[in-house]
Each structure stands twice: as C-alpha cells, then as structure tokens.
PDB file of N, CA and C in Angstrom:
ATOM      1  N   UNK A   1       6.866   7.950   4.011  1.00  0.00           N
ATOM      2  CA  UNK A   1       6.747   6.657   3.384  1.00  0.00           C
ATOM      3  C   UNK A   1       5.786   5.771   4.191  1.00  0.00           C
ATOM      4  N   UNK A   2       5.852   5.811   5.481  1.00  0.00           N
ATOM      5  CA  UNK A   2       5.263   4.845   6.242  1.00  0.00           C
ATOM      6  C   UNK A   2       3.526   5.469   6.380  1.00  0.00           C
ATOM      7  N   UNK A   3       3.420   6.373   6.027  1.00  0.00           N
ATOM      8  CA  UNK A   3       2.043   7.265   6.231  1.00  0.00           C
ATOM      9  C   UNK A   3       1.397   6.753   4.485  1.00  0.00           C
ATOM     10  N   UNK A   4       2.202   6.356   3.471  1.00  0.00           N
ATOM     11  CA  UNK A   4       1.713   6.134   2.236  1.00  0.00           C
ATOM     12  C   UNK A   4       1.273   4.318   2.142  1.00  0.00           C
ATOM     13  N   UNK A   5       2.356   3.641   2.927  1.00  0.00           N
ATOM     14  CA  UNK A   5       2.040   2.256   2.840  1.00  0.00           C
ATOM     15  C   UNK A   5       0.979   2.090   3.950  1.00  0.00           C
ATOM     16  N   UNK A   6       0.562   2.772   5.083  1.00  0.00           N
ATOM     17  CA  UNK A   6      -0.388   2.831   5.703  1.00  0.00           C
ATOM     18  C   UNK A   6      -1.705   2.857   4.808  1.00  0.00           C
ATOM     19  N   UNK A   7      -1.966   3.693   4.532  1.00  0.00           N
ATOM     20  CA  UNK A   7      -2.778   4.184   3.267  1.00  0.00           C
ATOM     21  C   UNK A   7      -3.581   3.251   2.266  1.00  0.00           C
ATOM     22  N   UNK A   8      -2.064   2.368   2.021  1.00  0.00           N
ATOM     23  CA  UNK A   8      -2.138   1.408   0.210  1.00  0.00           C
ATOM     24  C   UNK A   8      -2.914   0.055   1.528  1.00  0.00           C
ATOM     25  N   UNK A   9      -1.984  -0.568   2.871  1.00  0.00           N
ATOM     26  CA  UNK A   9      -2.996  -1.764   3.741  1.00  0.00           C
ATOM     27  C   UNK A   9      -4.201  -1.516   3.731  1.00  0.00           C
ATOM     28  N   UNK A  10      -4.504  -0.095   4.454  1.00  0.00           N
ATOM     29  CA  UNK A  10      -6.068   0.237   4.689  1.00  0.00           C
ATOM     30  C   UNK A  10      -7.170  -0.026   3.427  1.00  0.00           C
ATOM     31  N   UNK A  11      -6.633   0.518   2.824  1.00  0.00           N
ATOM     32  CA  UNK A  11      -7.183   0.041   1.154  1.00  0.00           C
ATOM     33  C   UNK A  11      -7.399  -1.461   0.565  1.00  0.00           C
ATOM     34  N   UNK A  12      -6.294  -1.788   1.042  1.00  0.00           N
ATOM     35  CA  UNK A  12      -6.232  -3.812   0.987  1.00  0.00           C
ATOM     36  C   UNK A  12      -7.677  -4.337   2.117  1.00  0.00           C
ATOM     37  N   UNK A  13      -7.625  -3.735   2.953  1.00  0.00           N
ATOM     38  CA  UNK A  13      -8.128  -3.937   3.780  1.00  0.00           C
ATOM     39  C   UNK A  13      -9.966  -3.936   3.793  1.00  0.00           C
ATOM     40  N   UNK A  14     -10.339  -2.838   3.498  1.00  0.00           N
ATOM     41  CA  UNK A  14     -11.037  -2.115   2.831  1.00  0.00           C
ATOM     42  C   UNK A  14     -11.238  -3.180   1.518  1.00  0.00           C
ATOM     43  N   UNK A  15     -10.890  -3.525   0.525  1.00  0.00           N
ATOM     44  CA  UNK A  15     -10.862  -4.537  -0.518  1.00  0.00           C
ATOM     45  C   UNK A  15     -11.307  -5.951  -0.537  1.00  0.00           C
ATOM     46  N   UNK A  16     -10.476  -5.860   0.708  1.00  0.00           N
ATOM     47  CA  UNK A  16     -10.483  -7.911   1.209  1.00  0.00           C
ATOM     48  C   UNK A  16     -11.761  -8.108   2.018  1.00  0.00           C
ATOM     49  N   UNK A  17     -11.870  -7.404   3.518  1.00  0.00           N
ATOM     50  CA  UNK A  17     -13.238  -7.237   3.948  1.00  0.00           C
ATOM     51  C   UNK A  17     -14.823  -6.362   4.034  1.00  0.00           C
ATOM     52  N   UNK A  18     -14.476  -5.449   3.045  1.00  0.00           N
ATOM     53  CA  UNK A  18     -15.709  -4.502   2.975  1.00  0.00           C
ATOM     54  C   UNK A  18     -15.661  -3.888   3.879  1.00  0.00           C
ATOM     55  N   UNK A  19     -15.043  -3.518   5.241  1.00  0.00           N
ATOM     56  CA  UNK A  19     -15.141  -2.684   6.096  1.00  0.00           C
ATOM     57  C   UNK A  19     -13.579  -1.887   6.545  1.00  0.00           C
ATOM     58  N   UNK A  20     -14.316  -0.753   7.084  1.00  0.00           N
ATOM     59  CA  UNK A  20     -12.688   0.372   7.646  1.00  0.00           C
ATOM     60  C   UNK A  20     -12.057  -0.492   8.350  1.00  0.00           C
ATOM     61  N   UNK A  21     -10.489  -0.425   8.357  1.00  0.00           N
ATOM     62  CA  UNK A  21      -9.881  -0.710   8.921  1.00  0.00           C
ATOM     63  C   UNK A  21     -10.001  -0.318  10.608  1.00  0.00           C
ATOM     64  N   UNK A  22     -10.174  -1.015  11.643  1.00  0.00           N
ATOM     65  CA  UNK A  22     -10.650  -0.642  13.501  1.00  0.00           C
ATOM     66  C   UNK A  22      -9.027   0.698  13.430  1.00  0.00           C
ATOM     67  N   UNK A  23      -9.350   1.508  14.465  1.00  0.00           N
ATOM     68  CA  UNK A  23      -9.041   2.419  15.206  1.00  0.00           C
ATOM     69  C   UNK A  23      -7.276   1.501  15.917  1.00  0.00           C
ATOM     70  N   UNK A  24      -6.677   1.907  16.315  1.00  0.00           N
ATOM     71  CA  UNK A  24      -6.141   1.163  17.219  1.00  0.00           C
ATOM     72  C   UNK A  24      -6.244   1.827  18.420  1.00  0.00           C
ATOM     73  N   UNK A  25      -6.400   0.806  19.388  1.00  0.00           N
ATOM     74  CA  UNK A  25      -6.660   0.899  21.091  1.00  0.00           C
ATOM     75  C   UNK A  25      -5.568   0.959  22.094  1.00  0.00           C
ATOM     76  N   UNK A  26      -5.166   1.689  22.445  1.00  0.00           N
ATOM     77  CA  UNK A  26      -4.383   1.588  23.762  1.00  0.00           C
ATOM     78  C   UNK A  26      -3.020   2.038  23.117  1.00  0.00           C
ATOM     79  N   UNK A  27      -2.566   2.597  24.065  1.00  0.00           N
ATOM     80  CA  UNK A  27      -0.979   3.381  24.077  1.00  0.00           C
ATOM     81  C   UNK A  27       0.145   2.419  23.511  1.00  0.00           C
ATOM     82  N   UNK A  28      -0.334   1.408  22.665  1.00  0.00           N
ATOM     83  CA  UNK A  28       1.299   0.533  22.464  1.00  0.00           C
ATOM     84  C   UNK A  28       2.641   1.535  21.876  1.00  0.00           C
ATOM     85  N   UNK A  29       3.381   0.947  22.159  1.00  0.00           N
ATOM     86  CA  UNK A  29       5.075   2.141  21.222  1.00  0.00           C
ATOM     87  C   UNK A  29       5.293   1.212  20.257  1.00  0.00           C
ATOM     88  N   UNK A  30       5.521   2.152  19.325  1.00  0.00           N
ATOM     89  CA  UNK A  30       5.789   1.223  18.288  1.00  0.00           C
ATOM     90  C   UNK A  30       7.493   1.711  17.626  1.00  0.00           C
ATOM     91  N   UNK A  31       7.685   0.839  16.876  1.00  0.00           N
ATOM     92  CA  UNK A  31       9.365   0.838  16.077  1.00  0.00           C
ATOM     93  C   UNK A  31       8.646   1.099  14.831  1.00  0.00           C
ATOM     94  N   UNK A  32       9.883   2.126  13.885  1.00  0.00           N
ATOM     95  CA  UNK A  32       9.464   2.322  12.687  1.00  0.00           C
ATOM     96  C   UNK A  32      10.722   1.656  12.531  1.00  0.00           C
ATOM     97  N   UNK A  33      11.128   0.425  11.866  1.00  0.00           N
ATOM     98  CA  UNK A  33      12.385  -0.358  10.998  1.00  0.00           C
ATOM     99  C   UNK A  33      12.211   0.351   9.351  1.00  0.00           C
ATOM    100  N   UNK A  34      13.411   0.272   9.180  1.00  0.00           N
ATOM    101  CA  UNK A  34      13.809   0.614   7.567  1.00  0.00           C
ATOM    102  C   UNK A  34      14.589  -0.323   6.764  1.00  0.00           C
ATOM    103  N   UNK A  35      13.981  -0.828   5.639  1.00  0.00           N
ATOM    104  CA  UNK A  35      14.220  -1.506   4.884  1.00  0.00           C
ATOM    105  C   UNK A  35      14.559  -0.718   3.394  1.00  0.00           C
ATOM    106  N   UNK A  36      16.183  -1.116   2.914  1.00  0.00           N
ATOM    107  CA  UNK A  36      16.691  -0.791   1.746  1.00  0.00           C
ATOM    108  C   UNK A  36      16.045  -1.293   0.629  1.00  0.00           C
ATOM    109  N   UNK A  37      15.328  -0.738  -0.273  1.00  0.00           N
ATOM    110  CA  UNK A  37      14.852  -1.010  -1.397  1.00  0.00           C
ATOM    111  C   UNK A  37      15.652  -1.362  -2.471  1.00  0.00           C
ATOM    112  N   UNK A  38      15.726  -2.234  -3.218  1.00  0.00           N
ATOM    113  CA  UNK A  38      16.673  -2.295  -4.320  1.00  0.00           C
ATOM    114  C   UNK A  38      16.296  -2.245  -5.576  1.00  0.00           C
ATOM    115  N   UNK A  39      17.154  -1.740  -6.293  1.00  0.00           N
ATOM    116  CA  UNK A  39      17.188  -1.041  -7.488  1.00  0.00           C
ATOM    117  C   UNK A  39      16.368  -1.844  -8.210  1.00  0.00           C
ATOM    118  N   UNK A  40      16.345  -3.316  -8.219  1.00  0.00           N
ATOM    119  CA  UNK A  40      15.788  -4.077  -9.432  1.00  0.00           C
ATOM    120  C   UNK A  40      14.490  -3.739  -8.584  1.00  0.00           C
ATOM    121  N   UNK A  41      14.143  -3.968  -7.085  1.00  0.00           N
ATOM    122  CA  UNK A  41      12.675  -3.468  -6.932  1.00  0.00           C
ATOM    123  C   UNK A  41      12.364  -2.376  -7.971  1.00  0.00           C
ATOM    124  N   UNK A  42      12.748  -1.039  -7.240  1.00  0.00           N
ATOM    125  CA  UNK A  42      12.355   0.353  -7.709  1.00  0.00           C
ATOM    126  C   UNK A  42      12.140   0.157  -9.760  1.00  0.00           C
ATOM    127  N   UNK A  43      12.931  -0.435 -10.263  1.00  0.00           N
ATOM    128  CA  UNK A  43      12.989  -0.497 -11.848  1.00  0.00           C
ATOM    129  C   UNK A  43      11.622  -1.579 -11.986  1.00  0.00           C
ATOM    130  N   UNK A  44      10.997  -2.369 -11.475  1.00  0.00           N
ATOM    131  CA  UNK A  44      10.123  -3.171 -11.707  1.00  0.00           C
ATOM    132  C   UNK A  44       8.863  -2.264 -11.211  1.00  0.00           C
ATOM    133  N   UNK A  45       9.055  -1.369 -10.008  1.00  0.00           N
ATOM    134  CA  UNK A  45       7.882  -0.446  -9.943  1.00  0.00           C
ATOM    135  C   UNK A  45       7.376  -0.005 -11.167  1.00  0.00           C
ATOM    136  N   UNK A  46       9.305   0.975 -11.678  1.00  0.00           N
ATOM    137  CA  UNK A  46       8.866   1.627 -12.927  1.00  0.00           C
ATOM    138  C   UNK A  46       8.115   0.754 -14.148  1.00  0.00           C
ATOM    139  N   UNK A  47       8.494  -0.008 -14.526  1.00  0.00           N
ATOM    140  CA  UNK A  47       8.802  -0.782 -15.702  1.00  0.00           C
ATOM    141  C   UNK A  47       7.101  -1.497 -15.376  1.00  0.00           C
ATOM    142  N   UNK A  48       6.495  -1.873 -13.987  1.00  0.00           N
ATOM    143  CA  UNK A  48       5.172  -2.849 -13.901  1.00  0.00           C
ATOM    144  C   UNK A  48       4.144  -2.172 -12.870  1.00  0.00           C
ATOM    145  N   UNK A  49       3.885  -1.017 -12.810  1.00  0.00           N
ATOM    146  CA  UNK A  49       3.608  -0.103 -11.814  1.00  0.00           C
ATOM    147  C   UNK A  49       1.946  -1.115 -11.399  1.00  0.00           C
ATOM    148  N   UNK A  50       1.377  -1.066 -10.465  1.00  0.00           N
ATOM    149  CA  UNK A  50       0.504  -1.560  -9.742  1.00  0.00           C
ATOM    150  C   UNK A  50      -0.448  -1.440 -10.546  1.00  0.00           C
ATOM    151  N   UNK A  51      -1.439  -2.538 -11.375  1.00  0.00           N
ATOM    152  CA  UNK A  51      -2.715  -1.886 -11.991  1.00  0.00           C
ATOM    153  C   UNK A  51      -3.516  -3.155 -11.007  1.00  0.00           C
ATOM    154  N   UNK A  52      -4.770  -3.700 -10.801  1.00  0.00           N
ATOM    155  CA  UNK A  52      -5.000  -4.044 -10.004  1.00  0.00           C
ATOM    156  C   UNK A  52      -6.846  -4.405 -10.894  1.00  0.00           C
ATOM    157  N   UNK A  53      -7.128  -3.823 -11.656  1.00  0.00           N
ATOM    158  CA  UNK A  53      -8.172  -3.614 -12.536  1.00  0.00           C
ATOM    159  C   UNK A  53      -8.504  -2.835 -13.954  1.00  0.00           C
ATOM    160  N   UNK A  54      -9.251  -3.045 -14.512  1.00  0.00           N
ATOM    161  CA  UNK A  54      -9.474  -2.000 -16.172  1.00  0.00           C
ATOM    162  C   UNK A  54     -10.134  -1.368 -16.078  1.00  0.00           C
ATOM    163  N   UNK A  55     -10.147   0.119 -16.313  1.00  0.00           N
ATOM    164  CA  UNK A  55     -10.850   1.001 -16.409  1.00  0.00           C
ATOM    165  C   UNK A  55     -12.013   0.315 -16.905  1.00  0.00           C
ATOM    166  N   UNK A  56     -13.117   0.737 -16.376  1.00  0.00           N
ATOM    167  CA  UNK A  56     -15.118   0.979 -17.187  1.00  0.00           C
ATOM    168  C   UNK A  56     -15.206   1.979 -17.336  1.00  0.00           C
ATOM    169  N   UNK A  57     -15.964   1.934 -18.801  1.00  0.00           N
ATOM    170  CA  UNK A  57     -16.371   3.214 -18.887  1.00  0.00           C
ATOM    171  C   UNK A  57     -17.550   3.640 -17.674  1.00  0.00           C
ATOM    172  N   UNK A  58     -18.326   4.929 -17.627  1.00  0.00           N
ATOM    173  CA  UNK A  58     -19.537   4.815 -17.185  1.00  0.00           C
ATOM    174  C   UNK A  58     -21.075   4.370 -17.321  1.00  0.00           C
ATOM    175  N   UNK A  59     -21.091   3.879 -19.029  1.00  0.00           N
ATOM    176  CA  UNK A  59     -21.832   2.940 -19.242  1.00  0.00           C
ATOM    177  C   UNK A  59     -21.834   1.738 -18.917  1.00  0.00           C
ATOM    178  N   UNK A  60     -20.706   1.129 -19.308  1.00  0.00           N
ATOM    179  CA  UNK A  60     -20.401  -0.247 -18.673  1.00  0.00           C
ATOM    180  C   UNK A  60     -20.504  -0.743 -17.087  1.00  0.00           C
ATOM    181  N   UNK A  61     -20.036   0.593 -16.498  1.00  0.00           N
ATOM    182  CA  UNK A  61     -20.159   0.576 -15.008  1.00  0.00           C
ATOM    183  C   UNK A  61     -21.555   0.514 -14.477  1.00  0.00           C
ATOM    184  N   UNK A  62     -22.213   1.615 -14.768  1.00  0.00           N
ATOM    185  CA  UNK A  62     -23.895   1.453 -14.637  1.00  0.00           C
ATOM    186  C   UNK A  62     -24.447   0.557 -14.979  1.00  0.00           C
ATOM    187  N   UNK A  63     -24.200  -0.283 -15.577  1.00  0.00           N
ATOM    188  CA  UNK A  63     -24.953  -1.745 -16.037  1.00  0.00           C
ATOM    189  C   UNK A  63     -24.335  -2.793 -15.264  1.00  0.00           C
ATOM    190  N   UNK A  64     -23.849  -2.149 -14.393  1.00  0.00           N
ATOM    191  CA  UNK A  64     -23.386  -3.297 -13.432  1.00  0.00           C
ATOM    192  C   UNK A  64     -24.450  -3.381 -11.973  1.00  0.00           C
ATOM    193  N   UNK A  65     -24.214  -4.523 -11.420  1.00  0.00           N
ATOM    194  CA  UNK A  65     -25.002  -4.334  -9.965  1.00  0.00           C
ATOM    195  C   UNK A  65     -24.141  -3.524  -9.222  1.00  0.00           C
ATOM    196  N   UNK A  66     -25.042  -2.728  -7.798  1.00  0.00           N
ATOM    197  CA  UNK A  66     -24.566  -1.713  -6.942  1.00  0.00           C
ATOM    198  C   UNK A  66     -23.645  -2.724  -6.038  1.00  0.00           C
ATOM    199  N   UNK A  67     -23.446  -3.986  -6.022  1.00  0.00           N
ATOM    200  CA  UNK A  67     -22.205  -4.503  -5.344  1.00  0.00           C
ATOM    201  C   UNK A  67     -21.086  -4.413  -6.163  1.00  0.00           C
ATOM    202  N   UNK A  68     -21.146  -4.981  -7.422  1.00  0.00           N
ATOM    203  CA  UNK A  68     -19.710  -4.461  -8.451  1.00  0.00           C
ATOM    204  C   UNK A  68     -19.518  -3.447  -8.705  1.00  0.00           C
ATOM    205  N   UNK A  69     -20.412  -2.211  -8.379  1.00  0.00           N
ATOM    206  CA  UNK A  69     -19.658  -1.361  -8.746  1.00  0.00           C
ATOM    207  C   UNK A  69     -18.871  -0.707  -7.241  1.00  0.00           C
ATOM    208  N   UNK A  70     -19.606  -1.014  -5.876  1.00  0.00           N
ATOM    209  CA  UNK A  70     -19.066  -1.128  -4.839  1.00  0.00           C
ATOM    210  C   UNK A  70     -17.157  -1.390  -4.672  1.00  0.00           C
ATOM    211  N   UNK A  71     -17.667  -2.731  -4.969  1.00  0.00           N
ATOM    212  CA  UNK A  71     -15.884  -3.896  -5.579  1.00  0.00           C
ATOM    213  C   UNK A  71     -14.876  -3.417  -6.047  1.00  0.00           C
ATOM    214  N   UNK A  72     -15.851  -2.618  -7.437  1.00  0.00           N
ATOM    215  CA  UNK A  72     -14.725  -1.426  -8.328  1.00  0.00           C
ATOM    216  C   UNK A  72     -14.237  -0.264  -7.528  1.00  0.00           C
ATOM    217  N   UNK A  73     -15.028   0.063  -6.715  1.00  0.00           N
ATOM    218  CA  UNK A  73     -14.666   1.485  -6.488  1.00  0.00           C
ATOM    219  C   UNK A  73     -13.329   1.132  -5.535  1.00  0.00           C
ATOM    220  N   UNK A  74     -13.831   0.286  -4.965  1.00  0.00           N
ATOM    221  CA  UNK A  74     -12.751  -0.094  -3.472  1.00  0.00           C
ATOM    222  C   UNK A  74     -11.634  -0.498  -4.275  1.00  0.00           C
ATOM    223  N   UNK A  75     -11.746  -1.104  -5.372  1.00  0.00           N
ATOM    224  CA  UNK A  75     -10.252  -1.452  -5.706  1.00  0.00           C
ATOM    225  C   UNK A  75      -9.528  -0.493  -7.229  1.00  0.00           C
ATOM    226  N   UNK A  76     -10.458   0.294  -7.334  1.00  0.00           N
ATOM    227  CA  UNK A  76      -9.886   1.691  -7.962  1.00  0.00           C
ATOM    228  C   UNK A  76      -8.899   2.766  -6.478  1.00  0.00           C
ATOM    229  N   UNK A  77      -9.492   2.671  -5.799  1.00  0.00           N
ATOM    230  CA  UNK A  77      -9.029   3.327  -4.279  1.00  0.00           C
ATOM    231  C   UNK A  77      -8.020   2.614  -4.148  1.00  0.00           C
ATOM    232  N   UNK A  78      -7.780   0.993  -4.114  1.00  0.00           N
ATOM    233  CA  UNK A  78      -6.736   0.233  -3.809  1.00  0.00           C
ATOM    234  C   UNK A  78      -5.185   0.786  -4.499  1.00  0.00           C
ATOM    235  N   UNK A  79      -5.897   0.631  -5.669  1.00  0.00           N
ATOM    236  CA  UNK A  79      -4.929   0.873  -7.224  1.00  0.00           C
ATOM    237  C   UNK A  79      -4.255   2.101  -6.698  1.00  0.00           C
ATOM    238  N   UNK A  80      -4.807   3.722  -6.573  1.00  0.00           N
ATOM    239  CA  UNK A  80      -4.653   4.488  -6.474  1.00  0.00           C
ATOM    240  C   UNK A  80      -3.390   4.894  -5.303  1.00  0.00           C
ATOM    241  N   UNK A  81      -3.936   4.210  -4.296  1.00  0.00           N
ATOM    242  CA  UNK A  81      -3.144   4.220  -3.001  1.00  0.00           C
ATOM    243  C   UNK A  81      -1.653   3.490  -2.914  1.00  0.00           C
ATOM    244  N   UNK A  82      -1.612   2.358  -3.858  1.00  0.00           N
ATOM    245  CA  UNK A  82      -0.221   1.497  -3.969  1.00  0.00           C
ATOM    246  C   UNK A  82       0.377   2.283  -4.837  1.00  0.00           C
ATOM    247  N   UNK A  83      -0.230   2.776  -5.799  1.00  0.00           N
ATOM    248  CA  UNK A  83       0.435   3.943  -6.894  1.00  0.00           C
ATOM    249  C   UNK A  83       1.316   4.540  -5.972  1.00  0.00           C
ATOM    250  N   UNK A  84       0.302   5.608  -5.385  1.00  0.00           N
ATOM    251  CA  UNK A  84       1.317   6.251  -5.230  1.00  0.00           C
ATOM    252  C   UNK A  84       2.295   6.220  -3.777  1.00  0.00           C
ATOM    253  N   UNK A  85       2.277   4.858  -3.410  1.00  0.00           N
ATOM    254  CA  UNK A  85       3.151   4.382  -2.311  1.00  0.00           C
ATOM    255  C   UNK A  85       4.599   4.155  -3.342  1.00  0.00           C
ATOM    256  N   UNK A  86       4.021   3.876  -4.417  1.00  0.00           N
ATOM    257  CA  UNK A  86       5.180   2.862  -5.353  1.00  0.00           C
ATOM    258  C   UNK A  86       6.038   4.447  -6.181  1.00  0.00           C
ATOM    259  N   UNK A  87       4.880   5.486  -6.086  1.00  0.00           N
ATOM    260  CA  UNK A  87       5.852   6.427  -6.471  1.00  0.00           C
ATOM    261  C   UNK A  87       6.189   7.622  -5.983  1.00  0.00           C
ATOM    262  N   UNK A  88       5.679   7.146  -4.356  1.00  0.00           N
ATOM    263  CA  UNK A  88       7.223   7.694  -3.643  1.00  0.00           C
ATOM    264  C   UNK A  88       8.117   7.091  -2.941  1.00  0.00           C
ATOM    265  N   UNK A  89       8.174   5.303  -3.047  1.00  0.00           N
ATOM    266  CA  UNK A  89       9.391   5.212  -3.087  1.00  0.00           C
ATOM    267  C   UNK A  89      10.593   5.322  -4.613  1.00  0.00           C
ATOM    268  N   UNK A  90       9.740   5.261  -5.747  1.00  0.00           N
ATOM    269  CA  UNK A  90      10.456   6.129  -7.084  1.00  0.00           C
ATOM    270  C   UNK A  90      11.465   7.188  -7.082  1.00  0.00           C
ATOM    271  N   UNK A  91      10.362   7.954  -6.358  1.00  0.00           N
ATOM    272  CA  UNK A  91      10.677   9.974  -6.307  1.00  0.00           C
ATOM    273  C   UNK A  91      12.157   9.788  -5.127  1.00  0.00           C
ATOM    274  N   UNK A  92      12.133   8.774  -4.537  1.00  0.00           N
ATOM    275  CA  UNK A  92      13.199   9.023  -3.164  1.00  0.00           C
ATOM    276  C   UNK A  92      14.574   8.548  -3.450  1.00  0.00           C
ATOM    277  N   UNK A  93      13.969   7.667  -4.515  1.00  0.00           N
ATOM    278  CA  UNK A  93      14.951   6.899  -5.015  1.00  0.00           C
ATOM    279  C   UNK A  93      15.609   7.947  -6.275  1.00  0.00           C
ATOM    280  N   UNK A  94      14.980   8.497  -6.978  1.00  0.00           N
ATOM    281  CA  UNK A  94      15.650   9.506  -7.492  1.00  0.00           C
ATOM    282  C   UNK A  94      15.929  10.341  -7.781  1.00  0.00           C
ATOM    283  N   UNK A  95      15.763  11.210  -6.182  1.00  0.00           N
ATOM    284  CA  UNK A  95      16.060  12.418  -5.527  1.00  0.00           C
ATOM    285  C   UNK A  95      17.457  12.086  -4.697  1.00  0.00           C
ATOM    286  N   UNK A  96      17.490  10.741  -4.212  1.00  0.00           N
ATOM    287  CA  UNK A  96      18.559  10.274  -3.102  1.00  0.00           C
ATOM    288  C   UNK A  96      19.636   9.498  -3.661  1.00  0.00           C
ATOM    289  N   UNK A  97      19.055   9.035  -4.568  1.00  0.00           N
ATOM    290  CA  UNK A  97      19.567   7.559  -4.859  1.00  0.00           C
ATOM    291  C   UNK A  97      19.748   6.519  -4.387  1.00  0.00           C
ATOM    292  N   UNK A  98      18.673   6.327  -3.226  1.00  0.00           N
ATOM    293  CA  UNK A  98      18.391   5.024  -2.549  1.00  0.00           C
ATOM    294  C   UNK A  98      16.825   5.144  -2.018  1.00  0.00           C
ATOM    295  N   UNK A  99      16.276   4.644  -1.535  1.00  0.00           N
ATOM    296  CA  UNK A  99      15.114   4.191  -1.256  1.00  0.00           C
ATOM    297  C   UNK A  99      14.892   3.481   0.124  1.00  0.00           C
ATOM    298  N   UNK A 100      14.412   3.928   0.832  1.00  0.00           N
ATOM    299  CA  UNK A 100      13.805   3.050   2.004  1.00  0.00           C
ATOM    300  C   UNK A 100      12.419   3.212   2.413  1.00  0.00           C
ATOM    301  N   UNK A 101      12.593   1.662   2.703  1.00  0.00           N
ATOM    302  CA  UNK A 101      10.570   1.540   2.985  1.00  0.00           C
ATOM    303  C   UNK A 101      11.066   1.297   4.695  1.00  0.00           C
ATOM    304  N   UNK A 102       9.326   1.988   5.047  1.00  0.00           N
ATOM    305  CA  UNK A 102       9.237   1.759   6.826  1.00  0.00           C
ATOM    306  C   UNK A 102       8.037   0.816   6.962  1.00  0.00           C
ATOM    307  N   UNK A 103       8.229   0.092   7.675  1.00  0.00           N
ATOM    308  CA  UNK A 103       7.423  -0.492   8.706  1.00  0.00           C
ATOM    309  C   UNK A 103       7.680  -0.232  10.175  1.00  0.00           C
ATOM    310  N   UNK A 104       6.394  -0.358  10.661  1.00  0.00           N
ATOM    311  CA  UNK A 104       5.856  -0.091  11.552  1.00  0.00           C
ATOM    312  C   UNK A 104       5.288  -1.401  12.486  1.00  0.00           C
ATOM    313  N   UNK A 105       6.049  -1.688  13.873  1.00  0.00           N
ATOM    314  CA  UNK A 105       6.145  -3.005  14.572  1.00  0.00           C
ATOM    315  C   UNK A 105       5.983  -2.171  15.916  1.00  0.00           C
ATOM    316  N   UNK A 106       4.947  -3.278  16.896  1.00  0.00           N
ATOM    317  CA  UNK A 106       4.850  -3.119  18.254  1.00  0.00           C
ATOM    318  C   UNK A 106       6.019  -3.148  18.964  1.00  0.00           C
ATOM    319  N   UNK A 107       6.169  -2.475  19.821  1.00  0.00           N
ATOM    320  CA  UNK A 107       7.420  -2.440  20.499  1.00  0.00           C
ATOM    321  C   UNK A 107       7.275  -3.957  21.211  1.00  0.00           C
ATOM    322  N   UNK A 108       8.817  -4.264  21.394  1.00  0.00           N
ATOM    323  CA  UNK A 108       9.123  -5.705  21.826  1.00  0.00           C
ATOM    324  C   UNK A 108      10.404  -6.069  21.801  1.00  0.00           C
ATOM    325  N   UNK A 109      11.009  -7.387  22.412  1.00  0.00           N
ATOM    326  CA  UNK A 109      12.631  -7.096  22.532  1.00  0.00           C
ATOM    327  C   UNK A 109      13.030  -7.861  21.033  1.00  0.00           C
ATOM    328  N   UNK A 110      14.278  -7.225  20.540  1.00  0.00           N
ATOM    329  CA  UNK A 110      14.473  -7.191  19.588  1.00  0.00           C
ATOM    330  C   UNK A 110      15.079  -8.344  18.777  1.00  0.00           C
ATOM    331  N   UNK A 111      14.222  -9.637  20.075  1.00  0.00           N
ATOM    332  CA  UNK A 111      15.184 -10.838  19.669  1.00  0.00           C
ATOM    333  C   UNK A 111      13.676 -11.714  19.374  1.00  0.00           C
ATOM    334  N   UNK A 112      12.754 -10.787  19.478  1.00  0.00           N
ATOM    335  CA  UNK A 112      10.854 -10.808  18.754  1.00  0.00           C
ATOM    336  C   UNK A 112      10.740 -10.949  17.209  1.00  0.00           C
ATOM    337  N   UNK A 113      11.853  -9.793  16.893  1.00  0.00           N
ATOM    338  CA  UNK A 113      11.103  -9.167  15.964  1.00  0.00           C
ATOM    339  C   UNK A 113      11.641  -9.743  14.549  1.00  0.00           C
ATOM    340  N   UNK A 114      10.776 -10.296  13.783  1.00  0.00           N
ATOM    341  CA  UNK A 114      11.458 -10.858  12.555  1.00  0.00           C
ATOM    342  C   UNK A 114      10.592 -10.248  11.456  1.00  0.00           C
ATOM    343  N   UNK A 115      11.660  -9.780  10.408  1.00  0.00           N
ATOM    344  CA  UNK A 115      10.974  -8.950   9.349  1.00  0.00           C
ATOM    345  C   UNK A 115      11.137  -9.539   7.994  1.00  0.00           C
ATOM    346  N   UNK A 116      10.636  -9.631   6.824  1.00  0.00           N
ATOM    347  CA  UNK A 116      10.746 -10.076   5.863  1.00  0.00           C
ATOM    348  C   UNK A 116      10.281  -9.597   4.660  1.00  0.00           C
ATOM    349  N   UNK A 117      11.254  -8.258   3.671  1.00  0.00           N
ATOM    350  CA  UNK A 117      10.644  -8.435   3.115  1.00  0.00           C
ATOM    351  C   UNK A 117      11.065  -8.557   1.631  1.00  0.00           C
ATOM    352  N   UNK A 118       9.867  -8.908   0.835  1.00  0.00           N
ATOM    353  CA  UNK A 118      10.700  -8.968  -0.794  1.00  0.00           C
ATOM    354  C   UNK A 118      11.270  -7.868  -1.738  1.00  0.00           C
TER     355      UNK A 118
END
C-alpha cells in the first residue's frame, strides 16, 4: 500500500512542479503508521473513483501545444497512479474486510508526531 501511495505523491508531484520528485539523502528511519480506512471511504472510491481529466482523442491532442500535451500526459500518469492506489485499497478491503492505508513519517518521539487523515 505504502509503495502505491508513494507512486500516486510522486505523480502529484511531477503534476504540480514539472520536475522528479529529489532522491532522499541520508540514512533517516522512518515509521510506517496505519490508518483504518472506512467503509464510507472505500464505497466513495467505488462509487467516485479518481478521474482527474477527459480523455483526447489523438487528433484533438495533436492540435494542442507541446506544453499541453506535456500537462496531459503528467496528469494522465497522475490519474493512473491514484487509480490504482484507490484500488488496492478496494481489493484489501474485499479480500479482508478492512482496509489500511500507510504512511510513512521520519522517525521522532512520538509525542512529534501528528497525523491526520480524511
């Protein structure tokens, strides 16, 4: 899970500034925390799954400038990557019947660390 939402940021990332996400530097330890997904999440995956843009055809696309179609591509990649973050927490959820998402936090004392999520 945490290797898929890795994936869907880098892509955000990639989206928001035009460039790869940096390398990370130096030996930090990190905590993987787990967060219970809930059902009305997982049913709103199903029910509103991530679209993010509209298909172009390849005419339409080619008549675009080489920066929009740049834009598109990165956020066809975006689309692609939250997909399928969103459906495997789906598949876990109903293989298990529960769901948990990971994040991934610098190690630190545990009176640091505040998590939040929706």
């Amino acid at each position: 899970m945490l290797k898929k939402r890795k994936e869907a940021m880098a892509a955000l990332h990639l989206l928001l500034t035009g460039e790869e996400e940096p390398a990370e530097v130096g030996n930090k330890v990190k905590k993987v925390l787990k967060k219970s997904v809930t059902v009305d999440r997982i049913n709103s995956m199903r029910a509103n799954p991530c679209s993010t843009f509209q298909e172009l055809s390849p005419e339409v696309l080619n008549s675009q400038s080489q920066e929009f179609r740049v834009t598109y591509n990165q956020s066809r990649i975006f689309d692609q990557k939250v997909r399928a973050y969103e459906q495997a927490l789906i598949q876990q959820y109903d293989s298990h019947g529960y769901a948990e998402d990971e994040i991934e936090v610098a190690d630190c004392s545990d009176d640091e660390i505040e998590v939040t999520v929706d």
